[in-house]
Protein backbone atom coordinates (compact mmCIF):
# COMPACT_ATOMS: atom_id res chain seq x y z
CA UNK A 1 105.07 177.58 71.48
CA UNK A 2 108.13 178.73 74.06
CA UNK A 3 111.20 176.74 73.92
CA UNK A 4 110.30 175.71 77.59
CA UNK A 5 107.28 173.88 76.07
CA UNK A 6 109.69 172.05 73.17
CA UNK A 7 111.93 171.07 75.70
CA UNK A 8 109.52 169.35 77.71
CA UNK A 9 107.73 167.64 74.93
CA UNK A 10 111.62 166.71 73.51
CA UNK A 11 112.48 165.12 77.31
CA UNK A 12 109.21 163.39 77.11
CA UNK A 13 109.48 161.42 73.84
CA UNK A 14 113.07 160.59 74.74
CA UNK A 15 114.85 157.86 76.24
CA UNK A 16 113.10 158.00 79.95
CA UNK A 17 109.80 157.78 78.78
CA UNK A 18 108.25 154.70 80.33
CA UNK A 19 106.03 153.78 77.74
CA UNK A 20 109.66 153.63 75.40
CA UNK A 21 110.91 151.92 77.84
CA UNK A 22 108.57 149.13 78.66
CA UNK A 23 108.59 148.92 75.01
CA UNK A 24 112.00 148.81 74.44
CA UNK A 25 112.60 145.83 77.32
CA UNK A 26 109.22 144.35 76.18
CA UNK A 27 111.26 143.63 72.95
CA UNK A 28 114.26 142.64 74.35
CA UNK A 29 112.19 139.95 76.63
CA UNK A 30 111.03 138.82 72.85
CA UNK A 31 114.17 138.27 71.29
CA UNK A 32 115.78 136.86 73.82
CA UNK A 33 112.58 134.16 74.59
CA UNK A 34 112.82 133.82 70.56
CA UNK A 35 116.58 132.79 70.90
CA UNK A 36 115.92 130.49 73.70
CA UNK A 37 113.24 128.75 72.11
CA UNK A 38 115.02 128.03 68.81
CA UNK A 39 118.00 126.65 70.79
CA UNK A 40 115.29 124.55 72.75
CA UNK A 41 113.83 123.44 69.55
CA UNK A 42 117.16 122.60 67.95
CA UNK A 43 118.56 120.62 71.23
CA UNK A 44 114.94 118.35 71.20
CA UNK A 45 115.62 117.98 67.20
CA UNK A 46 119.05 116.55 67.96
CA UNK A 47 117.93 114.31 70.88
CA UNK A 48 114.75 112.82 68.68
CA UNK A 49 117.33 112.92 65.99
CA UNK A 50 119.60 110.62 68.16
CA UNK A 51 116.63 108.52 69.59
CA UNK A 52 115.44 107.16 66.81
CA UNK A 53 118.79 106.49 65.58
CA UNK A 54 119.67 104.26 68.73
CA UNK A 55 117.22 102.73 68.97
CA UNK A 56 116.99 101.74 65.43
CA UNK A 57 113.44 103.36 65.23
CA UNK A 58 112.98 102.99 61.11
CA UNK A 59 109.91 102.29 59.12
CA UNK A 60 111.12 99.29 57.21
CA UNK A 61 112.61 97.76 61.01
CA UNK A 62 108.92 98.74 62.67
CA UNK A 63 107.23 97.22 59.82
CA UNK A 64 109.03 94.18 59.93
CA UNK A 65 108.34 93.98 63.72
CA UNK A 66 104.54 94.00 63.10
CA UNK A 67 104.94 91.06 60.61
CA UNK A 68 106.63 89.34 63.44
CA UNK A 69 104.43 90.18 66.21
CA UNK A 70 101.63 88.75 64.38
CA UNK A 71 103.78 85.80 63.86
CA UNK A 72 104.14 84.78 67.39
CA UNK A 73 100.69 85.36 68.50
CA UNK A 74 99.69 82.60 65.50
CA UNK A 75 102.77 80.25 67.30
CA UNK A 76 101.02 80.62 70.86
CA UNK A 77 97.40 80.30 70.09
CA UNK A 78 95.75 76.82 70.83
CA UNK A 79 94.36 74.54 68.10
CA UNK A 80 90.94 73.97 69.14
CA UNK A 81 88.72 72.23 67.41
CA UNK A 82 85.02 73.00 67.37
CA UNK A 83 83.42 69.29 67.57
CA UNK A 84 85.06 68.89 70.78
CA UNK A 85 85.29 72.54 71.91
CA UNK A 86 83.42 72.11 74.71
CA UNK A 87 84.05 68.79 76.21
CA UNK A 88 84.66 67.45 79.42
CA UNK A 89 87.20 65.26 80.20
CA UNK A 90 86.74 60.95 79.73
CA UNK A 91 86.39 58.30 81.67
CA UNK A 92 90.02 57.74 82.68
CA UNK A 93 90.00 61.66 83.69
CA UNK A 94 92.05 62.81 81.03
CA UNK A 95 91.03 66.16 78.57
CA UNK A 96 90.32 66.03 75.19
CA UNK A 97 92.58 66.99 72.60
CA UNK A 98 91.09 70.48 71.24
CA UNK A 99 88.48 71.12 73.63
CA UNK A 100 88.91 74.27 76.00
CA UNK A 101 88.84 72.18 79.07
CA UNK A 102 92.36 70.90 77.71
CA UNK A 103 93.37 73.98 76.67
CA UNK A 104 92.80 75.70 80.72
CA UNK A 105 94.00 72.11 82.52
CA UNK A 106 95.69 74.30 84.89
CA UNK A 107 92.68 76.47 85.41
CA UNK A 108 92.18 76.60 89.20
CA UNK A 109 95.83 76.42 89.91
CA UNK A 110 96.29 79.95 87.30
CA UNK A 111 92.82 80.76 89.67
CA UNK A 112 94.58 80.57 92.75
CA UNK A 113 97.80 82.33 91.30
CA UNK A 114 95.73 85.13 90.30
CA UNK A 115 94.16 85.37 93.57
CA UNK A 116 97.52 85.46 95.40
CA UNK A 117 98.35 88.49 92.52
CA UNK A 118 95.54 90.44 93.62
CA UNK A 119 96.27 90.14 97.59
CA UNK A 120 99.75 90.75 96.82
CA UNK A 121 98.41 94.50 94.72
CA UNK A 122 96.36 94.75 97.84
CA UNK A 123 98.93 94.70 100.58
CA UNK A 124 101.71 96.23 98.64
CA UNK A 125 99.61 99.23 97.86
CA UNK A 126 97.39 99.36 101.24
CA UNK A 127 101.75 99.87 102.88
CA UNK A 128 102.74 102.06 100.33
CA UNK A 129 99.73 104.67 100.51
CA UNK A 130 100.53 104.34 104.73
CA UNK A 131 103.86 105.58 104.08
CA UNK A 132 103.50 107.96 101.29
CA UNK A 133 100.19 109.68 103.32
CA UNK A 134 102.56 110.16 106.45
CA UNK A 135 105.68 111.44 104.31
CA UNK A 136 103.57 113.89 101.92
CA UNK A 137 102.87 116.32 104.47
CA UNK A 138 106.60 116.77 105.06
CA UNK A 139 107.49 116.73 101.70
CA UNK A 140 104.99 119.77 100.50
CA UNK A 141 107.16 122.71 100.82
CA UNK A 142 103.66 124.54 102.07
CA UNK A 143 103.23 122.06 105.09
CA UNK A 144 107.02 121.21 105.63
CA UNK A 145 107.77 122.16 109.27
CA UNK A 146 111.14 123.12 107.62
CA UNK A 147 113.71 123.00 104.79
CA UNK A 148 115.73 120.13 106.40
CA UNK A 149 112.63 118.01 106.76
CA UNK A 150 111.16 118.79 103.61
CA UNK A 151 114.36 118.05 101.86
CA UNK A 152 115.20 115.01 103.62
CA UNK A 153 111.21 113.63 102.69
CA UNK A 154 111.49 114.94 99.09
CA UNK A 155 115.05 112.79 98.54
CA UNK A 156 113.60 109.77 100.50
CA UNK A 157 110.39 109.05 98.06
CA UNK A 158 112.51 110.21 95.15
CA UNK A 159 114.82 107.41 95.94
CA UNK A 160 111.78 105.17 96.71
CA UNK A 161 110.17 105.69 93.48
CA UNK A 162 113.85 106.11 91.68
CA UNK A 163 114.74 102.08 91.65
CA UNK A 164 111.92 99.59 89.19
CA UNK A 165 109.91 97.29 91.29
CA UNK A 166 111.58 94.40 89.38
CA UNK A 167 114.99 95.21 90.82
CA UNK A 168 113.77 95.89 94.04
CA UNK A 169 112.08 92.45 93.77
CA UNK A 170 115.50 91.32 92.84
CA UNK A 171 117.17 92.07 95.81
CA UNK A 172 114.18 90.98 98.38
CA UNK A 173 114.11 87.70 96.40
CA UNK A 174 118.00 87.96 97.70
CA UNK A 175 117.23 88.77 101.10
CA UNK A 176 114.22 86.66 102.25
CA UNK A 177 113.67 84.55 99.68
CA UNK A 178 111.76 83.30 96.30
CA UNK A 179 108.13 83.90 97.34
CA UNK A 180 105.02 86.71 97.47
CA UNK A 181 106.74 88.79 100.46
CA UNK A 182 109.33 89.71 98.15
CA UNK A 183 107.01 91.33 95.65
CA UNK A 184 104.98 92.70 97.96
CA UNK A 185 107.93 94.71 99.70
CA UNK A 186 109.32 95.56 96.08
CA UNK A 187 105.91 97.28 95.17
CA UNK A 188 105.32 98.95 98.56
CA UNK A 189 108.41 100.73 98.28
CA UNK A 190 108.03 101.94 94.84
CA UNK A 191 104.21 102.81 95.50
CA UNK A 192 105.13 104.55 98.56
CA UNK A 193 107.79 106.73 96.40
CA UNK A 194 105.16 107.23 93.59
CA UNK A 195 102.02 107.96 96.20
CA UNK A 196 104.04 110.59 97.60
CA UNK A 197 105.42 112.79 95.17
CA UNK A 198 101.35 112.77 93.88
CA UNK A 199 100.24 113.12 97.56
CA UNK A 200 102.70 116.14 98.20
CA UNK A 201 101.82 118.05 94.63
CA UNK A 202 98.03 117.60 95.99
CA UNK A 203 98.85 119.35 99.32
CA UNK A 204 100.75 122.26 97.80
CA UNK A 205 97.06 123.40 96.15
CA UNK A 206 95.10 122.82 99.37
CA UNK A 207 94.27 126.25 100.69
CA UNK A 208 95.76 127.28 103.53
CA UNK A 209 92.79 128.98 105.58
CA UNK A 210 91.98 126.22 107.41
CA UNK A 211 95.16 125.50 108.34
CA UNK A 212 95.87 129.18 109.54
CA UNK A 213 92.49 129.01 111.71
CA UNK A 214 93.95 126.26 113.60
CA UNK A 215 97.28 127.80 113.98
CA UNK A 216 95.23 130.71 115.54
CA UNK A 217 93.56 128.83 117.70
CA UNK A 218 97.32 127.00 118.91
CA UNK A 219 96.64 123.47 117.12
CA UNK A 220 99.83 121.95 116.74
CA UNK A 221 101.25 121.07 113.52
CA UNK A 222 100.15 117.34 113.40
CA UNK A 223 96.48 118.57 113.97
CA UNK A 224 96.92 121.48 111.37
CA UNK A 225 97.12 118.31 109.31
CA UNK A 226 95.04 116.18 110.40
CA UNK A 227 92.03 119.05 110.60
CA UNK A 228 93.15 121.34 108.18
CA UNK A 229 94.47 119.60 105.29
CA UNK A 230 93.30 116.38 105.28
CA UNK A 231 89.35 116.87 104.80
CA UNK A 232 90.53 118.65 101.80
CA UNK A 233 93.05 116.50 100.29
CA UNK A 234 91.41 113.23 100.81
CA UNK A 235 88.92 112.65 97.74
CA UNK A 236 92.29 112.83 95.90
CA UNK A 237 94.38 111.02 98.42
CA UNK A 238 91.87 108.12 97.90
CA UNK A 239 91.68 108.40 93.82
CA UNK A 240 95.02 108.60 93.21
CA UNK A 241 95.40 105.34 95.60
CA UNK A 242 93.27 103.60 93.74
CA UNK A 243 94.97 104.32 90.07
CA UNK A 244 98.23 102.73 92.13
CA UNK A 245 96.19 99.86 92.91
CA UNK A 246 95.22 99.20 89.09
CA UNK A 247 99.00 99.71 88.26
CA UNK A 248 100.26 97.42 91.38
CA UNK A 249 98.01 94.37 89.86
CA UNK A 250 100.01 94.52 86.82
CA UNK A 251 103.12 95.25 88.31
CA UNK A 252 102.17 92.09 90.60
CA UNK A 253 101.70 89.90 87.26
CA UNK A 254 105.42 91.21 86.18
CA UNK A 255 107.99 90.90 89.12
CA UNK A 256 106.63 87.37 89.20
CA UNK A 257 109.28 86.78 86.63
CA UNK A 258 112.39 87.19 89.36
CA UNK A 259 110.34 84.77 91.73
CA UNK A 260 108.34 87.12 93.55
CA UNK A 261 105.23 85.13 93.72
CA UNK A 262 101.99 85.60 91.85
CA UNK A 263 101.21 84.65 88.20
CA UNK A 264 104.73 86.08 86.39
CA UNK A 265 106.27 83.19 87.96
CA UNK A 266 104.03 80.65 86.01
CA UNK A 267 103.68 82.77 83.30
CA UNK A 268 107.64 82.69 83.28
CA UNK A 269 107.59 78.89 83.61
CA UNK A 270 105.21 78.40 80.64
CA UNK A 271 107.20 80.80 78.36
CA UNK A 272 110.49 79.24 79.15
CA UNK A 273 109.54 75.66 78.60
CA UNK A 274 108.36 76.84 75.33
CA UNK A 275 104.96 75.72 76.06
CA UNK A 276 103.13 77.87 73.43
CA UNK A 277 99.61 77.23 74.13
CA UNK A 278 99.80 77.76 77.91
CA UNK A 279 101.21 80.86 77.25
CA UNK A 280 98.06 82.61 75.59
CA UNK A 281 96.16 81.00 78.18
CA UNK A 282 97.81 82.52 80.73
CA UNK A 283 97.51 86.18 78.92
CA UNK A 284 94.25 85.91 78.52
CA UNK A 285 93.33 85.15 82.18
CA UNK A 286 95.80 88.27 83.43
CA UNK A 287 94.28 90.55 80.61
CA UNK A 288 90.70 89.67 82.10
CA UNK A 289 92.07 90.19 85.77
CA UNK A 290 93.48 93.99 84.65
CA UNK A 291 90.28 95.05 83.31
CA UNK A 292 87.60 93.43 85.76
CA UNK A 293 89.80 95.02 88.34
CA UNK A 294 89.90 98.76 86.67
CA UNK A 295 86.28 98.72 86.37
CA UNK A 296 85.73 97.78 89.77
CA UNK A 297 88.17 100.22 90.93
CA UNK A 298 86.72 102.95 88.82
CA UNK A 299 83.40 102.06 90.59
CA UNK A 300 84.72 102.60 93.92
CA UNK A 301 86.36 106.02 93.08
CA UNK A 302 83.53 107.69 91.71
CA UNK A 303 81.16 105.53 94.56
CA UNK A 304 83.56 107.39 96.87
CA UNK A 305 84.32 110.73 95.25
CA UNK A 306 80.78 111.46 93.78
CA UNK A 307 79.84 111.20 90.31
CA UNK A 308 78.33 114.45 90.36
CA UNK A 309 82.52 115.93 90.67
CA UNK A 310 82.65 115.07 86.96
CA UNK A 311 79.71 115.86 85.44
């Protein structure tokens, strides 16, 4: 072997050999993700660490809070007794003592509470998905005509979404007045901020072919949407619309409690004239509303997307 032939084996198992040198950096890549991830791990230690600490998040605390929780569900629930369970009311109109029907003497006026709950889910989130479908396309950084707009959009539903119905409800019950329009406005807002952000994330993974055929063709950008994103997009635009919907009932049943209309106001009233037994009743009738209303919904979303999607 010639010294020529050393040489060139020596240069090639030295330091500019890629294969050491991918090696080499490979390892260096290691440590250093090693050394970040401890540090991450450390930093959520102290913050759980912290947490729990503030907010008092101990076994013997969380155990007593069971006890307790039990406690008040036994001080709200009616005493019924079976041999009149089920009667009517007498002769001078008045319930029975025990008996269901004097349990639910509100009953149609809870009804028509409810029904005003639901209409005000309806409207609040039939305005919000308006505005969040016009504002997503403007806020995907794929479909944004440019970095001004998309910015501006992006800031807008983050600020929409940013402030709790309740204290939007708050100031509307300020503004115009105890009453449904309040909590419809409140939710609108807040489902328009929500709708978007999910509306925008669903545009940025629509593919783009479509939309480049129609810029070949000279569609203008409102019709590169309209034709080239939508038919994609909507099966999604329409689920996720109808998850807000299931959420905006029960956000309906909770901003009641400012004065925003629906069933939180009487559910408020009951609770804060102590009157114990109303207050199950009135649980009970917006538990049943939540879930007949998620099944329906769920109906309608896989009526509309196709069951077969999920199989």
């Amino acid at each position: 072997m010639t010294d020529a032939t050393v040489g060139a084996e020596g240069a090639g198992a030295g330091p500019s050999d890629p294969v050491s040198t991918f090696e080499r950096h490979r390892s260096e890549l290691r440590a250093s993700r090693r050394v970040w991830n401890l540090v991450a791990l450390g930093l959520f230690v102290i913050a759980l660490a912290l947490s729990i600490n503030i907010s008092q998040f101990f076994p013997a605390r969380i155990a007593t809070a069971i006890t307790r929780f039990f406690e008040y569900f036994g001080t709200i629930t009616p005493n019924l007794e079976w041999d009149v369970l089920f009667e009517g009311r007498d002769e001078n109109g008045r319930a029975v003592a025990g008996s269901i029907t004097y349990w639910y003497t509100d009953f149609w006026d809870y009804m028509t509470l409810i029904g005003e709950t639901i209409l005000m889910a309806i409207t609040a989130t039939l305005i919000g998905t308006a505005f969040a479908f016009v504002l997503s396309f403007p806020a995907a950084v794929n479909l944004a005509p440019n970095s001004t707009v998309y910015w501006i959009s992006r800031r807008f539903l983050e600020i929409c979404r940013g402030v709790p119905e309740i204290l939007l409800a708050l100031v509307f019950v300020f503004a115009i007045g105890i009453g449904p329009l309040a909590g419809v406005m409140a939710i609108a807002i807040h489902s328009a901020g929500a709708l978007g952000k999910l509306f925008a994330e669903v545009n940025e993974n629509a593919s783009n072919r479509p939309v480049d055929g129609i810029t070949a063709a000279g569609g203008t950008w409102a019709q590169k949407m309209l034709y080239g994103v939508v038919p994609q997009v909507a099966p999604n635009f329409f689920s996720y619309a109808m998850l807000r919907f299931e959420i905006n009932v029960r956000a309906s049943s909770i901003i009641g409690f400012v004065g925003a209309g629906g069933i939180g106001a009487e559910l408020n009233r009951v609770i804060s004239f102590y009157s114990d037994d109303r207050v199950m009743a009135v649980l009970i009738l917006i538990v049943v509303m939540v879930t007949i209303i998620d099944l329906i919904s769920e109906r309608i979303r896989l009526g509309f997307i196709g069951r077969e999607n999920f199989s």
